[in-house]
C-alpha atoms as a PDB file:
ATOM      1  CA  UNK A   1     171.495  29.678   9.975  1.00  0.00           C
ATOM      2  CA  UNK A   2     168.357  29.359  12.111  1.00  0.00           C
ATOM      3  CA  UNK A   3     167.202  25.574  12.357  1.00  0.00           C
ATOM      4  CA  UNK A   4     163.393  24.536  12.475  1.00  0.00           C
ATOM      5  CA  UNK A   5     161.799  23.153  15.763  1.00  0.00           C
ATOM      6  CA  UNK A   6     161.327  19.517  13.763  1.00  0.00           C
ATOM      7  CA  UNK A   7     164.241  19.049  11.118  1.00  0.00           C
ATOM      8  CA  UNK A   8     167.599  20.436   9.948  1.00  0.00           C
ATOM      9  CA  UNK A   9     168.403  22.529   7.494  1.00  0.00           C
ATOM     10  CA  UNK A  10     169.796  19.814   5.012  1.00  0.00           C
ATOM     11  CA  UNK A  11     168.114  18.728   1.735  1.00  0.00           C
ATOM     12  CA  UNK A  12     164.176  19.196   1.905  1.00  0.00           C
ATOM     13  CA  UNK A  13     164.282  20.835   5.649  1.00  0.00           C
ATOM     14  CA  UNK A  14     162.208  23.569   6.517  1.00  0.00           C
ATOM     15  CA  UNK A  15     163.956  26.692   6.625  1.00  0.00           C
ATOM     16  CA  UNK A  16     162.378  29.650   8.676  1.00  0.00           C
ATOM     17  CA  UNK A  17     160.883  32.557   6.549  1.00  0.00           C
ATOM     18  CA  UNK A  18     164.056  35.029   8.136  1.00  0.00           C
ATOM     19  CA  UNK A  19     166.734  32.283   6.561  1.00  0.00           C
ATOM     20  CA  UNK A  20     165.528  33.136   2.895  1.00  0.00           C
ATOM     21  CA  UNK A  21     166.893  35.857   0.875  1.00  0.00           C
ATOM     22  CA  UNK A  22     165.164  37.792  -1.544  1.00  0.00           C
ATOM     23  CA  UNK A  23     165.207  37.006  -5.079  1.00  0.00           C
ATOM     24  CA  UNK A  24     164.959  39.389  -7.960  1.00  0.00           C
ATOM     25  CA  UNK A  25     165.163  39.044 -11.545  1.00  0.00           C
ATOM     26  CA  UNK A  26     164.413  41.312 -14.782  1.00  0.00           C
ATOM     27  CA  UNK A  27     163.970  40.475 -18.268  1.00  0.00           C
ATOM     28  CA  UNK A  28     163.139  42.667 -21.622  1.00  0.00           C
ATOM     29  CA  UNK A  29     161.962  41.002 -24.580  1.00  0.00           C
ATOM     30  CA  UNK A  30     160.644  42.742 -27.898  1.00  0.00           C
ATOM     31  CA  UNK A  31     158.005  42.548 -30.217  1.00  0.00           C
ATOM     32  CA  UNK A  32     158.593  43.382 -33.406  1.00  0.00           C
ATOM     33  CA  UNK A  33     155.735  44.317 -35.795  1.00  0.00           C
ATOM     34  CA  UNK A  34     156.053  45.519 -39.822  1.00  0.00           C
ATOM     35  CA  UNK A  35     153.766  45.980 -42.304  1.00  0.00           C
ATOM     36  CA  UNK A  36     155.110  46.166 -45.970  1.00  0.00           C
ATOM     37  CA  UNK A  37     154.013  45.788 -49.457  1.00  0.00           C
ATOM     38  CA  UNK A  38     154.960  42.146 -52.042  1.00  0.00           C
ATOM     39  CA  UNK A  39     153.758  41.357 -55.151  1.00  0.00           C
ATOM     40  CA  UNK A  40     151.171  44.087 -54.677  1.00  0.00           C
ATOM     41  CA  UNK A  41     150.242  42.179 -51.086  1.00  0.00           C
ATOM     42  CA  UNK A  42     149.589  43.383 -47.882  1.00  0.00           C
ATOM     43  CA  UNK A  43     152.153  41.700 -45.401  1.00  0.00           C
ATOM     44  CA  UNK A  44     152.597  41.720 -41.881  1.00  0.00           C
ATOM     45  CA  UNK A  45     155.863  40.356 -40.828  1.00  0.00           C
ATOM     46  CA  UNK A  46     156.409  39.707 -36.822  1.00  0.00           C
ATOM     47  CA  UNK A  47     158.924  38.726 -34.429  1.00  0.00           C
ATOM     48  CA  UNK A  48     159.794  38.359 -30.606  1.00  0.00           C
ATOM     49  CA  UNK A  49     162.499  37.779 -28.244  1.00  0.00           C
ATOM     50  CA  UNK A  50     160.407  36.395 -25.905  1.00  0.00           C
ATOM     51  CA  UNK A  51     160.575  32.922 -24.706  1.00  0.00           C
ATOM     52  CA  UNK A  52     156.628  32.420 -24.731  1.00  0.00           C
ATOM     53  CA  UNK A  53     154.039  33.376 -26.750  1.00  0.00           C
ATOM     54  CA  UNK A  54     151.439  36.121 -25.662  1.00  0.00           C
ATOM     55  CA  UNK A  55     147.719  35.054 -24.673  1.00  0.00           C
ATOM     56  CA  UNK A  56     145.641  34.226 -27.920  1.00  0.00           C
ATOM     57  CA  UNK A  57     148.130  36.392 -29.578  1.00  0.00           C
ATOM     58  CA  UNK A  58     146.348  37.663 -32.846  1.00  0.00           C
ATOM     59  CA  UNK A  59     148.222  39.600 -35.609  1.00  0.00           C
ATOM     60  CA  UNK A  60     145.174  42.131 -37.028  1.00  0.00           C
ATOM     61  CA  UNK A  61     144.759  44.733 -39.924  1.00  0.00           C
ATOM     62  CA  UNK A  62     143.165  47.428 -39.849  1.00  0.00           C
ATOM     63  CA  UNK A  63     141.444  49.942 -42.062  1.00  0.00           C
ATOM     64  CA  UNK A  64     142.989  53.185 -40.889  1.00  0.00           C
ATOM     65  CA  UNK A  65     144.430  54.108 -37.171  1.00  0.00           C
ATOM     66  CA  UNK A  66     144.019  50.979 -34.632  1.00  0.00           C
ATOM     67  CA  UNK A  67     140.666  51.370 -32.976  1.00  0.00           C
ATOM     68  CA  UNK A  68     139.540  51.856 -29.391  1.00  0.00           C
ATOM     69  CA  UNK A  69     138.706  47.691 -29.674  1.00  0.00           C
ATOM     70  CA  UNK A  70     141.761  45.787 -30.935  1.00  0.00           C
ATOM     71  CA  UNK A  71     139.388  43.163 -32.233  1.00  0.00           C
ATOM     72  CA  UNK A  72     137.872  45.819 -34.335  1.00  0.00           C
ATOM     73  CA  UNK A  73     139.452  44.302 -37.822  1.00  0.00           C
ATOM     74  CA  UNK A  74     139.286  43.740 -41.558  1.00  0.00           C
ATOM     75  CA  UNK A  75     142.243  40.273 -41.409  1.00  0.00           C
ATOM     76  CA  UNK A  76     143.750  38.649 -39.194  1.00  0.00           C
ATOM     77  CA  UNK A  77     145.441  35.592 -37.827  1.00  0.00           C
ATOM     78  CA  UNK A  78     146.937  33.685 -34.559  1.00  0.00           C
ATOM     79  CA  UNK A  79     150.567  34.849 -33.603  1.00  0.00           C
ATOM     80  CA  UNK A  80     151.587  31.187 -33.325  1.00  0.00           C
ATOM     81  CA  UNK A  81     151.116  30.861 -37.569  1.00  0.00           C
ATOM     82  CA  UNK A  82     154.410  31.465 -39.366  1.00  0.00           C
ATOM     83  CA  UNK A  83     155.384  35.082 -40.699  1.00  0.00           C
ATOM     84  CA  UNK A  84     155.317  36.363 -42.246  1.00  0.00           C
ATOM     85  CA  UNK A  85     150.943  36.549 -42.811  1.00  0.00           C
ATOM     86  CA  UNK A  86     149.536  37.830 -46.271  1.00  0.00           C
ATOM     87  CA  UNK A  87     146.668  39.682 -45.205  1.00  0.00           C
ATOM     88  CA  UNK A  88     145.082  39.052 -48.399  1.00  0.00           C
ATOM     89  CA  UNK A  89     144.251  42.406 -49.141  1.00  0.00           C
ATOM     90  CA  UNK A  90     145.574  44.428 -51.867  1.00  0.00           C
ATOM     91  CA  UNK A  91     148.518  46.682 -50.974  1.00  0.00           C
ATOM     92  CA  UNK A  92     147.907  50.438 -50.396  1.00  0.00           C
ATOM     93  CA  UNK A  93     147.414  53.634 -48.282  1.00  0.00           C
ATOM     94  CA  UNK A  94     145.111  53.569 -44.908  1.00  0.00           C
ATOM     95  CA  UNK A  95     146.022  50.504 -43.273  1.00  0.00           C
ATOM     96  CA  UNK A  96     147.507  50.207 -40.024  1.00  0.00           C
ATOM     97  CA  UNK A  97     148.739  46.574 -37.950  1.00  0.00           C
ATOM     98  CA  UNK A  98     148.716  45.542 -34.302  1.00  0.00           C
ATOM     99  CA  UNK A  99     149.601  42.605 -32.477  1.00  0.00           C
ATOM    100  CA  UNK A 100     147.522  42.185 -29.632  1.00  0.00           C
ATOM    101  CA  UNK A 101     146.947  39.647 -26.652  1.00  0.00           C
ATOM    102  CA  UNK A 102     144.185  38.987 -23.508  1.00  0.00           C
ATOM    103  CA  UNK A 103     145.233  41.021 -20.548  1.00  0.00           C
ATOM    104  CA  UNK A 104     146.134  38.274 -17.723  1.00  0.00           C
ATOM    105  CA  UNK A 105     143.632  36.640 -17.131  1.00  0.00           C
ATOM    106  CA  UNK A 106     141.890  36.030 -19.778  1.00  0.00           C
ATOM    107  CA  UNK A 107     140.860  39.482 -19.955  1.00  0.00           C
ATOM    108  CA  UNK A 108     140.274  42.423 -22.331  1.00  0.00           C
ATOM    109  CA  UNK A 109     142.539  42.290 -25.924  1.00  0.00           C
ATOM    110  CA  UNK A 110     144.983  44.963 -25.425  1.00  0.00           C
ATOM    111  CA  UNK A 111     147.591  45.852 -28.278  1.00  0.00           C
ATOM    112  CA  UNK A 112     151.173  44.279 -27.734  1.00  0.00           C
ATOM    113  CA  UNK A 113     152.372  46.721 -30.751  1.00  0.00           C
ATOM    114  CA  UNK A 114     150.650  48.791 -33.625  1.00  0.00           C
ATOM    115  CA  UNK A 115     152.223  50.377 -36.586  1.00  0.00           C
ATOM    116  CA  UNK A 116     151.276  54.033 -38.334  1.00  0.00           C
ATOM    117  CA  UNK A 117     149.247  53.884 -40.906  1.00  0.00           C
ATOM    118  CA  UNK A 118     150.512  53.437 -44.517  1.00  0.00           C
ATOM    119  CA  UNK A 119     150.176  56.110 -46.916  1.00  0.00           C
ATOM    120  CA  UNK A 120     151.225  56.832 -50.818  1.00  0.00           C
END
């Protein structure tokens, strides 16, 4: 171990840049997105592994495919409400879901996850 010119290595030294390994870490996390029919409701049910919630997560339908703008949307809510979220539109074909969050930072909405859209 390489000392600095002004203390020793020992708790709160400086070390030089050469005595510090590299550090690497992964992690995978999912998000989960489903968008079903009860009591003639339009639900969208959502979960994540993730530790932290996306930025200004927003749970949206939509009226057909997802659309070029993610904000583009006929109901929607924050991710951080419980699921799972009744839409409050009546149950049927044409609808699709996406979750979607701000590109870092605070950028553009961008979709997390989007369903097909529901047919009879």
């Amino acid at each position: 171990m390489k000392h600095s010119d002004t203390q020793d290595a020992g708790v709160g030294a400086a070390l030089a840049a050469d005595d510090v390994g590299p550090v690497n870490i992964s992690a995978t996390y999912s998000w989960n997105l489903l968008l079903y029919e009860y009591q003639g409701m339009c639900y969208i049910a959502y979960t994540t592994t993730a530790p932290f919630r996306a930025q200004q997560g927003q749970l949206m339908l939509y009226s057909g495919s997802p659309p070029a703008n993610p904000q583009d949307c006929i109901a929607w809510t924050w991710d951080s409400n419980p699921s799972p979220f009744n839409t409050g539109k009546p149950w049927g074909s044409g609808y699709s879901a996406g979750w979607i969050a701000q590109q870092s930072p605070n950028g553009p909405y961008t979709y997390v996850a989007a369903t097909g859209v529901t047919s009879d």
